[in-house]
N, C-alpha and C. Protein backbone atom coordinates (compact mmCIF):
# COMPACT_ATOMS: atom_id res chain seq x y z
N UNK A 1 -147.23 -10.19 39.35
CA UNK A 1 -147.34 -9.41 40.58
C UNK A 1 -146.89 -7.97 40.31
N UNK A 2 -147.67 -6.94 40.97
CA UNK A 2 -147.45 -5.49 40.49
C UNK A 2 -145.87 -5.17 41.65
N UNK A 3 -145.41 -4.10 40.78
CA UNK A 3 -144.13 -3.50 41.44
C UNK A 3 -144.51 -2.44 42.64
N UNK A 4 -143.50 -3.19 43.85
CA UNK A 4 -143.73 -1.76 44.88
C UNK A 4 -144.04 -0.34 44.55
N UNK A 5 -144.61 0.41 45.10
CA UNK A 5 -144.30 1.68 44.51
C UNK A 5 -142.73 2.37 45.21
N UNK A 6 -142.18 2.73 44.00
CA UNK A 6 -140.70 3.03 44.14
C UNK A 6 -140.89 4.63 45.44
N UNK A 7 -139.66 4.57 46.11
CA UNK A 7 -139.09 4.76 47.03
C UNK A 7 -138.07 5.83 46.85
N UNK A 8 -137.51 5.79 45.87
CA UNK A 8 -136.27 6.74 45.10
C UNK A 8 -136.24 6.79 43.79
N UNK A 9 -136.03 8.43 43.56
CA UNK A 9 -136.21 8.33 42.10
C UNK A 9 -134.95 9.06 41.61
N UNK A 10 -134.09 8.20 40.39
CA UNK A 10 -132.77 8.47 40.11
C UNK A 10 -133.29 8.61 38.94
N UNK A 11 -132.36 10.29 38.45
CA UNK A 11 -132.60 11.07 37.22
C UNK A 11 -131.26 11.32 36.41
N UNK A 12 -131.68 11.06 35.07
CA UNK A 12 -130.07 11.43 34.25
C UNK A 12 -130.33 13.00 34.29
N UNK A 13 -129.19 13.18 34.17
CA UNK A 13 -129.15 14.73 34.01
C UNK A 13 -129.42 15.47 32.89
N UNK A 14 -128.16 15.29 31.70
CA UNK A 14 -128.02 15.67 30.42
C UNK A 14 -129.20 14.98 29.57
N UNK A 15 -130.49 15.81 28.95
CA UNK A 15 -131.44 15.69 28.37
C UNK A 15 -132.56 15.44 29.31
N UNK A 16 -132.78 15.64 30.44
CA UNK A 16 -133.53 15.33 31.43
C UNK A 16 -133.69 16.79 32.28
N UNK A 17 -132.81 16.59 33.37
CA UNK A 17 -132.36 18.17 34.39
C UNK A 17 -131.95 19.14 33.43
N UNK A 18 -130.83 18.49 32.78
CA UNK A 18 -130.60 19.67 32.09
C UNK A 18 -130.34 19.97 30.98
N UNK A 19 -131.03 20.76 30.23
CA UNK A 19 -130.59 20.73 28.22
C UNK A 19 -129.85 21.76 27.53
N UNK A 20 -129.58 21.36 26.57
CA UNK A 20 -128.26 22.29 26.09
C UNK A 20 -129.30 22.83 24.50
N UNK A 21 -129.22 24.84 24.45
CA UNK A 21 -129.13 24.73 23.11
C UNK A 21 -128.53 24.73 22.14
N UNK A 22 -128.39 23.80 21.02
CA UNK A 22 -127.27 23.86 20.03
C UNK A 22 -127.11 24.89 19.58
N UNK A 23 -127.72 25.57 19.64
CA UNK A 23 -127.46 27.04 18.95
C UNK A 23 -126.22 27.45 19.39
N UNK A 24 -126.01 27.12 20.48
CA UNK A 24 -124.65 28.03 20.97
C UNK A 24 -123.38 27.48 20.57
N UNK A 25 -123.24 25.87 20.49
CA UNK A 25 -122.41 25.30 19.30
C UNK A 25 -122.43 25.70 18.04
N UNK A 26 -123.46 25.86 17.55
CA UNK A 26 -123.56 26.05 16.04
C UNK A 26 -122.87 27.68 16.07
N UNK A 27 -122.75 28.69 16.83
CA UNK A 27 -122.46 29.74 16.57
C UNK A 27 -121.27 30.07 16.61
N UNK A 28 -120.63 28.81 17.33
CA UNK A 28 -119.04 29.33 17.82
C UNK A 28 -118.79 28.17 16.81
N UNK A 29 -119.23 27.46 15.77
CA UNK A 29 -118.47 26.52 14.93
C UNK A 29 -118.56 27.86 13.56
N UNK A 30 -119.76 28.53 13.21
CA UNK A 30 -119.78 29.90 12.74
C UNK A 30 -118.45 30.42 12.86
N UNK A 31 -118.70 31.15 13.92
CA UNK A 31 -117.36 32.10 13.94
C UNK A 31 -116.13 31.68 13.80
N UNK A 32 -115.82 30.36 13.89
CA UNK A 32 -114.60 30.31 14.09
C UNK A 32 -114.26 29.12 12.63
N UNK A 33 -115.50 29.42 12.07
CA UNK A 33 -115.12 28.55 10.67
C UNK A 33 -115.30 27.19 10.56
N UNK A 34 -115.65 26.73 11.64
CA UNK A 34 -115.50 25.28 11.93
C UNK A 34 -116.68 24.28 11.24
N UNK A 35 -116.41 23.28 10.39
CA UNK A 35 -118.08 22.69 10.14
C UNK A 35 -118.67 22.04 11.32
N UNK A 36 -119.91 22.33 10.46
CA UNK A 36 -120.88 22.14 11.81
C UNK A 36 -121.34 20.92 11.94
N UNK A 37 -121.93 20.72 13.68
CA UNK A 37 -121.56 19.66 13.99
C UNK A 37 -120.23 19.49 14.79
N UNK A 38 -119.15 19.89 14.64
CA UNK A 38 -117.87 18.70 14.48
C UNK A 38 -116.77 18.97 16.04
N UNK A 39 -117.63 19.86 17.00
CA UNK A 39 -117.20 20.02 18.39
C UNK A 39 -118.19 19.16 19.13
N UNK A 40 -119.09 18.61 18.44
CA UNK A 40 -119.89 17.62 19.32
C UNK A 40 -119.55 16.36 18.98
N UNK A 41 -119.21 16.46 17.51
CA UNK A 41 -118.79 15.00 16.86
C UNK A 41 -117.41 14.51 17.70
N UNK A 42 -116.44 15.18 17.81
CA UNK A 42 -114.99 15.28 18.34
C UNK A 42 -114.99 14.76 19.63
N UNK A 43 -115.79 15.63 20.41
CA UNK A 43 -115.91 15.19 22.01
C UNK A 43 -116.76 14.08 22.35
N UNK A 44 -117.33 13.77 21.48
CA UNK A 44 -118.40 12.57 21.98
C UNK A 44 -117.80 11.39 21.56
N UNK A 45 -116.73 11.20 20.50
CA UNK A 45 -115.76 9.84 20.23
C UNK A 45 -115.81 8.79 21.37
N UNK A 46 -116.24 7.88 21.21
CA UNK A 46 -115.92 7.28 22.70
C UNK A 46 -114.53 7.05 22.56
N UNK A 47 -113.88 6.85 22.23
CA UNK A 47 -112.68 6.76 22.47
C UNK A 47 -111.86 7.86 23.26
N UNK A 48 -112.66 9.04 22.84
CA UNK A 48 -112.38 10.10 23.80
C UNK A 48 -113.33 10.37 24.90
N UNK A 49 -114.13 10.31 24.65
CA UNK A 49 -115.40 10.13 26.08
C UNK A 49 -115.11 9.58 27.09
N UNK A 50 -115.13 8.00 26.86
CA UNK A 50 -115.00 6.65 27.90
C UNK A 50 -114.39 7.14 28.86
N UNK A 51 -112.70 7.63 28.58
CA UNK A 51 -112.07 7.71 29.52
C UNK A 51 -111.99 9.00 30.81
N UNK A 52 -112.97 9.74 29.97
CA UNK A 52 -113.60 11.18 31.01
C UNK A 52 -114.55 10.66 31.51
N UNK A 53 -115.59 9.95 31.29
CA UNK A 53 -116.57 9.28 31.88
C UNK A 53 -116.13 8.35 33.34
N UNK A 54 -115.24 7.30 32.84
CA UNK A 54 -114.82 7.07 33.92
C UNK A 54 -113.50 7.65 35.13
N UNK A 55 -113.29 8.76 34.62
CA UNK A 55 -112.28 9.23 35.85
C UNK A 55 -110.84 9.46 35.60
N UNK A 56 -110.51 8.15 34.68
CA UNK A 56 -109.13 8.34 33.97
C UNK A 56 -108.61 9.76 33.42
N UNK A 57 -109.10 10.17 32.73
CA UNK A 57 -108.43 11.79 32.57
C UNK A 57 -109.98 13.06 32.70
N UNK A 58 -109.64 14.19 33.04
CA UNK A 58 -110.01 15.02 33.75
C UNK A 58 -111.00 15.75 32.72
N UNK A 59 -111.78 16.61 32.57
CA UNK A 59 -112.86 17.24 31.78
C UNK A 59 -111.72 18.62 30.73
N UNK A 60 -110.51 18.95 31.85
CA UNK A 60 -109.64 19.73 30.98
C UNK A 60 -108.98 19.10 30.31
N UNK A 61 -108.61 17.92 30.36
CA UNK A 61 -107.80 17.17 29.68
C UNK A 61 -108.15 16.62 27.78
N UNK A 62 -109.88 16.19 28.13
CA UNK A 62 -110.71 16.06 27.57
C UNK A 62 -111.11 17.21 26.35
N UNK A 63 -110.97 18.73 26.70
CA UNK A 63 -111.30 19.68 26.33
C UNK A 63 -110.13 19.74 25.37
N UNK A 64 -108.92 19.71 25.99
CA UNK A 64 -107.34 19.95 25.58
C UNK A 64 -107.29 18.97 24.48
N UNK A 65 -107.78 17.53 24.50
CA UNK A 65 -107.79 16.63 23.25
C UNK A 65 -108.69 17.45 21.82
N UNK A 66 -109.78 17.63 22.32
CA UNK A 66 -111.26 18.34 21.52
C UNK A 66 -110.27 19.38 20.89
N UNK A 67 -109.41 20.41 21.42
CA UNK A 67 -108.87 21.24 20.86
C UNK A 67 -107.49 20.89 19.32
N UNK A 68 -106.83 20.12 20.07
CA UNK A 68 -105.71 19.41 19.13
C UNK A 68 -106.42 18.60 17.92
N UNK A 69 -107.49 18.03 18.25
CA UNK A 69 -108.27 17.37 16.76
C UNK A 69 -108.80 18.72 15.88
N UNK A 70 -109.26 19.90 16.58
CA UNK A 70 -109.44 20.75 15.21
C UNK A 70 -108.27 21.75 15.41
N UNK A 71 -107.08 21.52 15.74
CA UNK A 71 -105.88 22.35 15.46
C UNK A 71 -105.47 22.37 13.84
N UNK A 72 -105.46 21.23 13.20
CA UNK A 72 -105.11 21.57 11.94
C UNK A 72 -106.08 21.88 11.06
N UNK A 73 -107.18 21.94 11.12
CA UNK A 73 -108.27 22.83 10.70
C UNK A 73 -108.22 24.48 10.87
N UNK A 74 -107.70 24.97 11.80
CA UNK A 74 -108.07 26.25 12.13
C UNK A 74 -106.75 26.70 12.87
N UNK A 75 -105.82 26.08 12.93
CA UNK A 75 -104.51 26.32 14.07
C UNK A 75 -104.76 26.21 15.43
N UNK A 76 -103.33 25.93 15.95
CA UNK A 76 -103.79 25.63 18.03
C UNK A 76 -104.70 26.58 18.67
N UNK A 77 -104.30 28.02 18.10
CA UNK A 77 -104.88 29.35 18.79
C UNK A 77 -106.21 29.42 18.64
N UNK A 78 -106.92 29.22 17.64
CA UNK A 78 -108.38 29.44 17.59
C UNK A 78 -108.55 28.24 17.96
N UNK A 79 -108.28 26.96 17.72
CA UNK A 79 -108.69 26.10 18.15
C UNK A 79 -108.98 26.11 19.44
N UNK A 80 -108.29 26.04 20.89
CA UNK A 80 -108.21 26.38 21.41
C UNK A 80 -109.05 27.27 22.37
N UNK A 81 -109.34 28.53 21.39
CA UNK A 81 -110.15 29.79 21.91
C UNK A 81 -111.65 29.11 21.41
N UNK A 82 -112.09 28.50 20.34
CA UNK A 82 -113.09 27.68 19.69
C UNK A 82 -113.87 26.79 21.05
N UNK A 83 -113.02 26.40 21.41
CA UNK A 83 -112.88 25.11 22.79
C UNK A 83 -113.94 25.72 23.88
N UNK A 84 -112.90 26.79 24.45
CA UNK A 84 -113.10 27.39 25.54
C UNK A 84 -114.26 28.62 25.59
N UNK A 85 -115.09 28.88 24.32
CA UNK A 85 -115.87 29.65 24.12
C UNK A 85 -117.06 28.83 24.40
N UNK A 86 -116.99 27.71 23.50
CA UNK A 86 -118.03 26.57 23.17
C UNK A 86 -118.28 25.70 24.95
N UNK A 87 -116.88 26.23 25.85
CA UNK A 87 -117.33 25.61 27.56
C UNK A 87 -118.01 26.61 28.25
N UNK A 88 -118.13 27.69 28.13
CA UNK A 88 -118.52 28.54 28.86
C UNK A 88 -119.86 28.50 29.21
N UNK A 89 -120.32 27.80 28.32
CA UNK A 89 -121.99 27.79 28.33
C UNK A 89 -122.52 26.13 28.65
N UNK A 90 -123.09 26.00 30.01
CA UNK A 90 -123.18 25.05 30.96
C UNK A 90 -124.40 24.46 30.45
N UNK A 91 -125.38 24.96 30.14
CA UNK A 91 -126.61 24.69 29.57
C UNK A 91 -127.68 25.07 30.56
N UNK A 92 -128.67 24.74 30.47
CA UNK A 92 -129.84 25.35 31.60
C UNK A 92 -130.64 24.22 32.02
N UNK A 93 -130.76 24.63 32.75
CA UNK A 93 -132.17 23.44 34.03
C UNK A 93 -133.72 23.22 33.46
N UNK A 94 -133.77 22.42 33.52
CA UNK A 94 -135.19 22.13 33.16
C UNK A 94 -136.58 22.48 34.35
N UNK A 95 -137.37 23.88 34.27
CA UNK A 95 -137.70 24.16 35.32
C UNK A 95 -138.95 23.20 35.93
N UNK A 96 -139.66 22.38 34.84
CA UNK A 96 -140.59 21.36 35.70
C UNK A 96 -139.87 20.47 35.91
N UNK A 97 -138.65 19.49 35.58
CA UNK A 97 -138.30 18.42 36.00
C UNK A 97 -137.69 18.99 37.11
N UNK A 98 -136.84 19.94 37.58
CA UNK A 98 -136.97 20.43 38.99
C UNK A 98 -138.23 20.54 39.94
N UNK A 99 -139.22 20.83 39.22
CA UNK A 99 -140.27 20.92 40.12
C UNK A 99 -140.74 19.61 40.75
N UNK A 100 -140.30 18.86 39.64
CA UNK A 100 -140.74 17.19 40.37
C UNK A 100 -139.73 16.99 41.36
N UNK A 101 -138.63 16.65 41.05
CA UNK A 101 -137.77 16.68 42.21
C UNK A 101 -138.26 17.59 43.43
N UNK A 102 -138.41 18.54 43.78
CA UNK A 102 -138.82 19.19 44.94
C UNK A 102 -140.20 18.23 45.28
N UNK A 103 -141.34 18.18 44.46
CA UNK A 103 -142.08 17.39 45.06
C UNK A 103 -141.82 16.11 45.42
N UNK A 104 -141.35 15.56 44.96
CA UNK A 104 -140.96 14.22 45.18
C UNK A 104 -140.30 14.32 46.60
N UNK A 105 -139.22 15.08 46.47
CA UNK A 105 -138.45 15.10 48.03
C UNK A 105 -139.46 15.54 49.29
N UNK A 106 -140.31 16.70 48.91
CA UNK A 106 -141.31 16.95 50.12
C UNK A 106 -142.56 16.24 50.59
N UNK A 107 -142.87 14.89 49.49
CA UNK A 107 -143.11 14.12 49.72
C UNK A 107 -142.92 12.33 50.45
N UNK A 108 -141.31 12.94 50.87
CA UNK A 108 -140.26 11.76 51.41
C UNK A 108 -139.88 10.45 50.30
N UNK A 109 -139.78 11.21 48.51
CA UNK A 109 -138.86 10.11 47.78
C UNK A 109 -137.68 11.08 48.24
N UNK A 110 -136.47 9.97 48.12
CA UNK A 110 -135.18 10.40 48.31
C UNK A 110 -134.94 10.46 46.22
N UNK A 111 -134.35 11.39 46.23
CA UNK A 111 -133.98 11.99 45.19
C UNK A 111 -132.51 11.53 44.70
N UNK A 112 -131.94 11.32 43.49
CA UNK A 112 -130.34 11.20 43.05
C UNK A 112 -130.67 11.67 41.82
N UNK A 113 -128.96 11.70 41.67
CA UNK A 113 -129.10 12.41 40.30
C UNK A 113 -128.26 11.33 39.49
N UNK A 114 -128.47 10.46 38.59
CA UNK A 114 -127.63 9.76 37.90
C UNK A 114 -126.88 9.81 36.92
N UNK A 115 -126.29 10.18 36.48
CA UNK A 115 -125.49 10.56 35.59
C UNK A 115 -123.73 10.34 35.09
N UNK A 116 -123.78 9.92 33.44
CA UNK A 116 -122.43 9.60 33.32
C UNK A 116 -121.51 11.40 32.61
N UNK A 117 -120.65 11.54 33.90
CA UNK A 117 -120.53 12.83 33.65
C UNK A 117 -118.86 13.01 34.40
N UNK A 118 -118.35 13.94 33.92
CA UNK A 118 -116.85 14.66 34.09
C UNK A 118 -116.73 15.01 35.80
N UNK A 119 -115.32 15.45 35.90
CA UNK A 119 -115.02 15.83 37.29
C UNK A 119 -115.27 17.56 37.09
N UNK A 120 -116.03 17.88 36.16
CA UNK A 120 -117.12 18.81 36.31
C UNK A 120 -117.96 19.30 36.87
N UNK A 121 -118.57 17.88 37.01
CA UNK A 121 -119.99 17.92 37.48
C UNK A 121 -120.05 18.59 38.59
N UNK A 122 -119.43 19.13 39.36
CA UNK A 122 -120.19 19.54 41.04
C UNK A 122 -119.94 21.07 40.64
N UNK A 123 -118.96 21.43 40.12
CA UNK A 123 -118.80 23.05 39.33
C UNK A 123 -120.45 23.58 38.39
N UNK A 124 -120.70 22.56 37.26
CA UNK A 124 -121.97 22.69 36.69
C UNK A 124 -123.19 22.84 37.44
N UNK A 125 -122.66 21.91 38.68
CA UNK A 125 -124.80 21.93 39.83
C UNK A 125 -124.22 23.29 40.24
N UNK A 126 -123.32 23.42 41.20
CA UNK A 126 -122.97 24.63 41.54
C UNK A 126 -123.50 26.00 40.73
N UNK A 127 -123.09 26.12 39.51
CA UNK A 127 -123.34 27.53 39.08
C UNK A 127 -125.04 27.49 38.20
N UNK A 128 -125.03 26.30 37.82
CA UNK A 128 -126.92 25.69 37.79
C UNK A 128 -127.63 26.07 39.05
N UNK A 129 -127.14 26.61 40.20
CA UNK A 129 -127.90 26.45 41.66
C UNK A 129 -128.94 25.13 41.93
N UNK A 130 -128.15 24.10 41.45
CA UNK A 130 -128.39 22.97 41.94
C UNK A 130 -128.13 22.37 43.32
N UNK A 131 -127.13 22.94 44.03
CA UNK A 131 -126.64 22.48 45.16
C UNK A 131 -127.65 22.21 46.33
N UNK A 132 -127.54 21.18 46.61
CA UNK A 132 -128.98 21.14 47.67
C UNK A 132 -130.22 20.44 47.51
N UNK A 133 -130.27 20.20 46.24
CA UNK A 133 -131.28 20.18 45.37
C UNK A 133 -131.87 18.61 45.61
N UNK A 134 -130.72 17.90 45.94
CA UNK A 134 -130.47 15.90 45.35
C UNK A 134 -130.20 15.87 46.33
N UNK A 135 -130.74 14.29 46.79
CA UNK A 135 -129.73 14.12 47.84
C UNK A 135 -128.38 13.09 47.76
N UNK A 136 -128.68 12.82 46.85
CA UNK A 136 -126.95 11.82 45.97
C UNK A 136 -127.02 12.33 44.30
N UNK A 137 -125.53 12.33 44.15
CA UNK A 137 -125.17 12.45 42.82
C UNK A 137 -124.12 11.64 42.47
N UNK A 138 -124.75 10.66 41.84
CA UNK A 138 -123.73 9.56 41.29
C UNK A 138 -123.65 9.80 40.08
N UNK A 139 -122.05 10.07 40.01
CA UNK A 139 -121.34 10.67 39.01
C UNK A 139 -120.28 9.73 38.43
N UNK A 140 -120.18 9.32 36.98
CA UNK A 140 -119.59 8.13 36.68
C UNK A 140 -117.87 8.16 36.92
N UNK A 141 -117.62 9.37 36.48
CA UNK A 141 -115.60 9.58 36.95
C UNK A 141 -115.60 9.33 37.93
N UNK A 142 -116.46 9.27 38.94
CA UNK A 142 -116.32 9.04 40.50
C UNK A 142 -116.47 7.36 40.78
N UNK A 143 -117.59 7.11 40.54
CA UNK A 143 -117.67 5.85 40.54
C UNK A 143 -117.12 4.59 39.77
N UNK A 144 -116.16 4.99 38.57
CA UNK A 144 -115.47 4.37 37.79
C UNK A 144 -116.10 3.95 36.90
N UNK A 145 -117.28 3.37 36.71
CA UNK A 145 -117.81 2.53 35.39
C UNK A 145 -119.22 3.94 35.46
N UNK A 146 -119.61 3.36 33.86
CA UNK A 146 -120.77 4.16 33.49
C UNK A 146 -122.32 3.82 33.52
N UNK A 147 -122.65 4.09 33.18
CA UNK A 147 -124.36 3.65 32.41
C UNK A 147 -124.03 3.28 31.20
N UNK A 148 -124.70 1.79 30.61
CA UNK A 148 -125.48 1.55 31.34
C UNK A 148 -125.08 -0.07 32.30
N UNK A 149 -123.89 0.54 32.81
CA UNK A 149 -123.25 -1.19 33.40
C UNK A 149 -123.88 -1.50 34.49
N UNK A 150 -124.64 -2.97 35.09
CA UNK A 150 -124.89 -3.04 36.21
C UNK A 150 -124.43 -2.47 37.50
N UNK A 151 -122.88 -2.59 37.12
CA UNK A 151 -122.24 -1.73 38.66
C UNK A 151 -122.94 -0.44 38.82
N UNK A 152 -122.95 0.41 37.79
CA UNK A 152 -123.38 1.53 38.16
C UNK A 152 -124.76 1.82 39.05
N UNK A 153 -125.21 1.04 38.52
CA UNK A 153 -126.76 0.99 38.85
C UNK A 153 -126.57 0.42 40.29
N UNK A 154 -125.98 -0.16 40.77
CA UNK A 154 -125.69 -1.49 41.75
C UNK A 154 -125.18 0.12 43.03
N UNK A 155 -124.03 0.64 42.46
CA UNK A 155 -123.92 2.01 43.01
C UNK A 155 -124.51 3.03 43.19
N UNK A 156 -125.74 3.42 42.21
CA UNK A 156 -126.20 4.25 42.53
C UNK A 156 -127.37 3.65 44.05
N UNK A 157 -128.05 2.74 43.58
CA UNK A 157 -128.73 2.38 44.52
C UNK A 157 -128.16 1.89 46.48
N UNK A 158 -127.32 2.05 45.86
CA UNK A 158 -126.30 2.00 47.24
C UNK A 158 -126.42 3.37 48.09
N UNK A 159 -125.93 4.47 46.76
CA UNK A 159 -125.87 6.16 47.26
C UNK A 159 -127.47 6.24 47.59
N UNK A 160 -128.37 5.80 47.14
CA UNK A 160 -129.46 5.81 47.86
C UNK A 160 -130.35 5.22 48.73
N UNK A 161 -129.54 4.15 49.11
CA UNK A 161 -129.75 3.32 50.38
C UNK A 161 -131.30 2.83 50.07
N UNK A 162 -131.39 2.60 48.91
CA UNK A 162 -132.68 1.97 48.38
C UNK A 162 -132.44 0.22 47.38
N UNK A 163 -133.34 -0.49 47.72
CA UNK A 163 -132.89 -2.26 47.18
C UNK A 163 -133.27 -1.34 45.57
N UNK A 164 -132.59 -1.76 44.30
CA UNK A 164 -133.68 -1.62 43.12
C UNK A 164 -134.69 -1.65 42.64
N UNK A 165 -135.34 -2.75 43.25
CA UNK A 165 -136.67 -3.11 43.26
C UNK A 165 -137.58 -1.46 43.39
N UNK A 166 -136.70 -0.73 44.38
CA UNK A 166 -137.60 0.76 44.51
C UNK A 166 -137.23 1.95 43.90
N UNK A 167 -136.26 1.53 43.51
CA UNK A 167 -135.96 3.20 42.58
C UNK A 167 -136.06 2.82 41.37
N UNK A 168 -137.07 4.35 40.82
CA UNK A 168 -137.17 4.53 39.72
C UNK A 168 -136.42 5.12 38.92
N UNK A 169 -135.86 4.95 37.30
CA UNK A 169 -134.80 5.51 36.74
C UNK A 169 -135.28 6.17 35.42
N UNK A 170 -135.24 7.31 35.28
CA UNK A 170 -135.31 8.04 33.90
C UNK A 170 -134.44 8.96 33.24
N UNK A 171 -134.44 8.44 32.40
CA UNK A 171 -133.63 8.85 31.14
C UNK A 171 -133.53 8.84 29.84
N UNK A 172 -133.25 9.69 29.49
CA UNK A 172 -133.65 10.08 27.82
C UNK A 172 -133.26 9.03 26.54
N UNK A 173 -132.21 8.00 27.61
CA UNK A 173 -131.47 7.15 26.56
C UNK A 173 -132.40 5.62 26.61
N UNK A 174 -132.36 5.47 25.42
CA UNK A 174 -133.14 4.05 25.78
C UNK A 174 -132.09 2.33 26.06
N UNK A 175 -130.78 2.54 25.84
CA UNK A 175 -129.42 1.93 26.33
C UNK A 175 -129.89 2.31 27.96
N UNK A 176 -129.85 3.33 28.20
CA UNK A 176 -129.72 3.83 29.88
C UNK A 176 -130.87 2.57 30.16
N UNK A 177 -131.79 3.00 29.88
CA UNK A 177 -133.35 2.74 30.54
C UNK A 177 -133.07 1.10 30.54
N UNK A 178 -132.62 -0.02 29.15
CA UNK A 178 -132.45 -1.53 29.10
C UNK A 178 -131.65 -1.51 30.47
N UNK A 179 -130.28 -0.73 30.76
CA UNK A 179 -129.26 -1.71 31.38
C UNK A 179 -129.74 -0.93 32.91
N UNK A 180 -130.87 -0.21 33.08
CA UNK A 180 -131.39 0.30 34.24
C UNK A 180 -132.26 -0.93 34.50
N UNK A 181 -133.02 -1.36 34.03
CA UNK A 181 -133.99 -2.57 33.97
C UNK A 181 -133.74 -4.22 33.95
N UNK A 182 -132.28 -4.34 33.67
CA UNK A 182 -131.34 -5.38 33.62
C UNK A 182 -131.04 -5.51 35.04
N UNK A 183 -130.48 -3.81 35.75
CA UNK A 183 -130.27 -4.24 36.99
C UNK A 183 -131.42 -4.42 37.82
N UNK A 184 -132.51 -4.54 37.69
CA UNK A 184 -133.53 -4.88 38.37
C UNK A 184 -134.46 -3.64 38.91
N UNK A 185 -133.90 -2.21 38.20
CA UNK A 185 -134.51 -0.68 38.79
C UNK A 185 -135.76 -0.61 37.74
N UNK A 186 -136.81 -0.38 38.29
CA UNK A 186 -137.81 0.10 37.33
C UNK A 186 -137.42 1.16 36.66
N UNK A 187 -137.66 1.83 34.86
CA UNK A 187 -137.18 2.65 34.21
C UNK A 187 -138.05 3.20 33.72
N UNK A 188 -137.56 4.61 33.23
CA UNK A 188 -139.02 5.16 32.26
C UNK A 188 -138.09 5.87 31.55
N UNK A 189 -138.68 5.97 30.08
CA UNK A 189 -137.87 6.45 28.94
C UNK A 189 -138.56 8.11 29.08
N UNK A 190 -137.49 9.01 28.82
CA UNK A 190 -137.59 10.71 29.36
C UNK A 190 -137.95 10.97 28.09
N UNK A 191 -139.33 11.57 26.87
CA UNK A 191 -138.94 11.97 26.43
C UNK A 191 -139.69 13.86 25.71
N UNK A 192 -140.34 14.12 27.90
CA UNK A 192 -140.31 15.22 27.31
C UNK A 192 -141.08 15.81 28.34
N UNK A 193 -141.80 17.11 28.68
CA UNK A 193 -142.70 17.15 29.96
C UNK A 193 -144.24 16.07 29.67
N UNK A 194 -143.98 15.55 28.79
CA UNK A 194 -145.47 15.08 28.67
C UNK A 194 -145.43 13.89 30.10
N UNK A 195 -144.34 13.58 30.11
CA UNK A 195 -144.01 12.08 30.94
C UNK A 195 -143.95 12.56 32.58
N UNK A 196 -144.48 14.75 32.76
CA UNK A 196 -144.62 14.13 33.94
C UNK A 196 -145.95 13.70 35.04
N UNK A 197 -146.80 13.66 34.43
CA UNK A 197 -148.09 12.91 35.01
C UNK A 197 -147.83 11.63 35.28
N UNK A 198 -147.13 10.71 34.46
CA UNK A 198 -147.29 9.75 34.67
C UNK A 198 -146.10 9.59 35.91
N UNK A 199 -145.06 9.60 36.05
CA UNK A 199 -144.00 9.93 36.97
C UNK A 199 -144.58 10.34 38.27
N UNK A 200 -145.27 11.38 38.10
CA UNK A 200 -145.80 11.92 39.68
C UNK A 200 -147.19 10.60 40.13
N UNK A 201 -147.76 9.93 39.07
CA UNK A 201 -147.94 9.02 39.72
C UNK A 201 -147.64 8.16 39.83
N UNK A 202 -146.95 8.05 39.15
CA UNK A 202 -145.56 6.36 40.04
C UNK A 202 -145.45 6.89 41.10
N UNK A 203 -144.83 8.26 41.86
CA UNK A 203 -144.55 8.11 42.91
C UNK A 203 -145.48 8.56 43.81
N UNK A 204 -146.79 8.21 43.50
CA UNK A 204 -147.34 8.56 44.34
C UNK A 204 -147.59 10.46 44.93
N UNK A 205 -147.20 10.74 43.91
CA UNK A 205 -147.60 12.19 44.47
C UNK A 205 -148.63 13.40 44.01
């Protein structure tokens, strides 16, 4: 039997809405001597991740760890200044996957934004001029567990007052997309503008 046509469409953010160029890592691991690579390697530890993901400690806190792992590489001070150079730069919006979102919404899908992300996140839509944009943002520090755990999914579809059966979920990760599809949300793997024809006709637009 074919699937409803979905109703809500829940989007990861990071590699989706919004992408980062490495370049701007690679330049401040440059200047400040650092090998490369090793401010993405550092912060992405799950061991250091997990617990920013879910809420337990804060995105400065997080930053403040990232800094003390290359302190004896380079000392606290650059380290430090290394950190806070490498935050400044939020990354940029993806201007057609915005464009779907607007259609989608002026077409009456309800829109979310899904994502496992810091007590950041509303600072980042903010200066992204995202605000307005979604009409839920389920954000994992908030909601306690991540992607790709059923709860989450179980929550987001809650923030969108949609059964799973109708929201659609995309994302760049293919972990995301299994444990999106586990919870019973139709998924589509993100991996680029080519995917949005097919998207605008899932939803019908």
């Amino acid at each position: 039997m074919a699937r409803e046509r979905p109703t809500a469409l829940l989007l990861d953010f990071d590699g989706v809405l919004r992408h980062w160029d490495p370049a701007v890592a690679a330049g401040v691991e440059r200047e400040y001597g650092l090998a490369a690579g090793v401010l993405g390697e550092i912060a992405m530890h799950w061991g250091r991740l997990q617990p920013v993901l879910t809420g337990q400690v804060s995105h400065a806190d997080w930053m403040s760890s990232v800094a003390d792992a290359l302190s004896e590489s380079v000392g606290p001070e650059r380290a430090r200044a290394a950190v806070e150079q490498w935050q400044r730069y939020r990354g940029e919006v993806d201007a057609d996957v915005l464009a779907l979102v607007r259609a989608a919404r002026a077409g009456g899908v309800r829109v979310g934004l899904g994502t496992n992300a810091t007590d950041l996140l509303d600072t980042d839509l903010a200066e992204l001029g995202l605000v307005g944009e979604l009409d839920v943002v389920v954000n994992s520090s908030v909601v306690g567990v991540h992607k790709p755990a059923k709860e989450y999914f179980q929550a987001a579809c809650a923030a969108l007052e949609t059964p799973p059966a109708r929201v659609l979920f995309v994302d760049d990760e293919d972990w995301a997309v299994r444990g999106a599809r586990a919870a019973g949300l139709s998924a589509y793997r993100w991996s680029g503008p080519e995917g949005l024809r097919y998207l605008r006709a899932a939803l019908g637009l």
